[in-house]
Protein backbone atom coordinates (compact mmCIF):
# COMPACT_ATOMS: atom_id res chain seq x y z
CA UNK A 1 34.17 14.78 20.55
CA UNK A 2 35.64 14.24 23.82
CA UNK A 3 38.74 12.06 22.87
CA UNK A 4 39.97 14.47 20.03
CA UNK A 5 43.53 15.41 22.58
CA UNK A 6 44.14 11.99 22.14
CA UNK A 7 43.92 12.12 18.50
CA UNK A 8 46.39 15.16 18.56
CA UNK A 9 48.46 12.77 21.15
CA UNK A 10 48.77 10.29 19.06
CA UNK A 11 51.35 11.97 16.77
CA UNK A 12 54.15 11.20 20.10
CA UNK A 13 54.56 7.67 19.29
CA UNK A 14 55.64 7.64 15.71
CA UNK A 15 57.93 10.94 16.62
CA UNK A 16 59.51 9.23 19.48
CA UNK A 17 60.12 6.07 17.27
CA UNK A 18 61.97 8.88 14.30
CA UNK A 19 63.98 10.55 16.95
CA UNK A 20 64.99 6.60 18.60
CA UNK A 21 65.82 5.07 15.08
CA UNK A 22 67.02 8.35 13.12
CA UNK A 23 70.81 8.27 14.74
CA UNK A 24 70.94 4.76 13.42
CA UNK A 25 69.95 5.17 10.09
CA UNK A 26 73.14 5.50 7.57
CA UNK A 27 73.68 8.72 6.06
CA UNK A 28 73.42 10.13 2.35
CA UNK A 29 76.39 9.26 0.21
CA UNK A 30 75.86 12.96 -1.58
CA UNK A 31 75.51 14.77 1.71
CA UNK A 32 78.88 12.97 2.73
CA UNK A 33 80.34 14.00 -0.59
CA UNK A 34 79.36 17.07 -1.28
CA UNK A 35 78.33 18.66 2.09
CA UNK A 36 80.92 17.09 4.19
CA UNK A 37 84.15 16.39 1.60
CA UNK A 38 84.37 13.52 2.81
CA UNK A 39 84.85 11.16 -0.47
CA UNK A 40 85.88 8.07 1.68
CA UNK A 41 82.68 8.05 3.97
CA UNK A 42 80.99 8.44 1.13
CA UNK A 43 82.32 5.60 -1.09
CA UNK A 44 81.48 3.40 1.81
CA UNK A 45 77.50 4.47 1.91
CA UNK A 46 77.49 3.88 -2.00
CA UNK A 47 79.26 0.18 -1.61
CA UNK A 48 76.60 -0.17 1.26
CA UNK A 49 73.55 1.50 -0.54
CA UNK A 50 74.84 -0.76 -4.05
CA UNK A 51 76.31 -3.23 -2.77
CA UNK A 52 79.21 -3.44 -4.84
CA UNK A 53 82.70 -2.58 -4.14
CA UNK A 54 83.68 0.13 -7.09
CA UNK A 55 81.53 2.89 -7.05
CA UNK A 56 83.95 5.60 -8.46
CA UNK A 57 81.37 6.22 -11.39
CA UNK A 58 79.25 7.29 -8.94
CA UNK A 59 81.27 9.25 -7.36
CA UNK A 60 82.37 10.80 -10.25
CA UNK A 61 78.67 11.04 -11.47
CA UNK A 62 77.35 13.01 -8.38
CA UNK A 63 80.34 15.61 -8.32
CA UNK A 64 79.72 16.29 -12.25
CA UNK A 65 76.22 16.88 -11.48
CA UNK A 66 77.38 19.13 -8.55
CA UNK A 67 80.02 21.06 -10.60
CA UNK A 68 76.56 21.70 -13.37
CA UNK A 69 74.80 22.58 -10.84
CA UNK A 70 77.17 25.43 -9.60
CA UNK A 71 77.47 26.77 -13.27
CA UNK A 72 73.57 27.29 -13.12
CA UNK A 73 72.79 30.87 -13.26
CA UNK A 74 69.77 31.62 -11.06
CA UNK A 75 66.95 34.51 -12.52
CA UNK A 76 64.87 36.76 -10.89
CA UNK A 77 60.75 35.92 -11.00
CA UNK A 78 60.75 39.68 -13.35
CA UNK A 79 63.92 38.27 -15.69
CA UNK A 80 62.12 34.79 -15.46
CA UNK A 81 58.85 36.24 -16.87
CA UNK A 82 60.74 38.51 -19.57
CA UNK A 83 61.95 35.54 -20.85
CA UNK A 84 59.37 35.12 -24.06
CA UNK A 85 60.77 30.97 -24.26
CA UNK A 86 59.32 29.95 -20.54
CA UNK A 87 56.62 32.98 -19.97
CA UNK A 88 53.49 31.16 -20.94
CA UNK A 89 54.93 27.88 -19.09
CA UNK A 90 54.85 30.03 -16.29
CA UNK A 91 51.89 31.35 -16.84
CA UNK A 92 50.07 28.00 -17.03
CA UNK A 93 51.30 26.71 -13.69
CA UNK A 94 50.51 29.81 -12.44
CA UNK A 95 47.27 29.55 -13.61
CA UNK A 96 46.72 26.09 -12.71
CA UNK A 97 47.88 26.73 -9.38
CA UNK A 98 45.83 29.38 -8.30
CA UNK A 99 42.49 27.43 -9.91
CA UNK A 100 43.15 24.21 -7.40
CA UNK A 101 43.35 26.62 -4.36
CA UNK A 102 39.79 28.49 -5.27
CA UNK A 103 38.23 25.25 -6.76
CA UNK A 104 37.98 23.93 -2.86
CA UNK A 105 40.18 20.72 -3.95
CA UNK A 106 41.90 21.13 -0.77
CA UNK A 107 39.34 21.69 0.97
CA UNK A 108 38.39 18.51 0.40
């Protein structure tokens, strides 16, 4: 019982190694392209990541999934439970959810 601050210390040492190492680490070819705008950055991560030179399909690919997900139309929790298609998918994970927290599964 005595040496539990060291067990609590003990979380330094892999948090100094992630804050050493992170700057080094390359970054995401989507952040660069679709965070940044910066399309040339980005085809360089994806030739690094794939390791091929022509990666304009996925370039193309990740800004077509960007431009769907823009078109998305967000709902509301009341519109999403009017809907009659998704309610009793809903209502299951609702369900489902709320069993695992007052089973004591996490408990454990």
């Amino acid at each position: 019982e005595s040496r539990w601050p060291y067990l609590f210390g003990a979380i330094i040492f892999p948090s100094l190694i992630q804050a050493v190492v992170l700057p080094f680490l390359p970054e995401s070819p989507r952040y660069l392209l679709l965070e940044k705008h910066n399309t040339r950055k980005a085809e360089k991560a994806f030739q690094t990541f794939l390791g091929k030179d022509d990666v304009s399909h996925e370039v193309e690919e990740v800004l077509a999934e960007s431009r769907v997900q823009r078109n998305t139309k967000l709902v509301s929790i009341l519109q999403l439970l009017r809907t009659r298609a998704v309610r009793w998918q809903v209502f299951t994970v609702v369900v489902t959810m709320g069993c695992y927290q007052l089973c004591g599964l996490n408990a454990v």
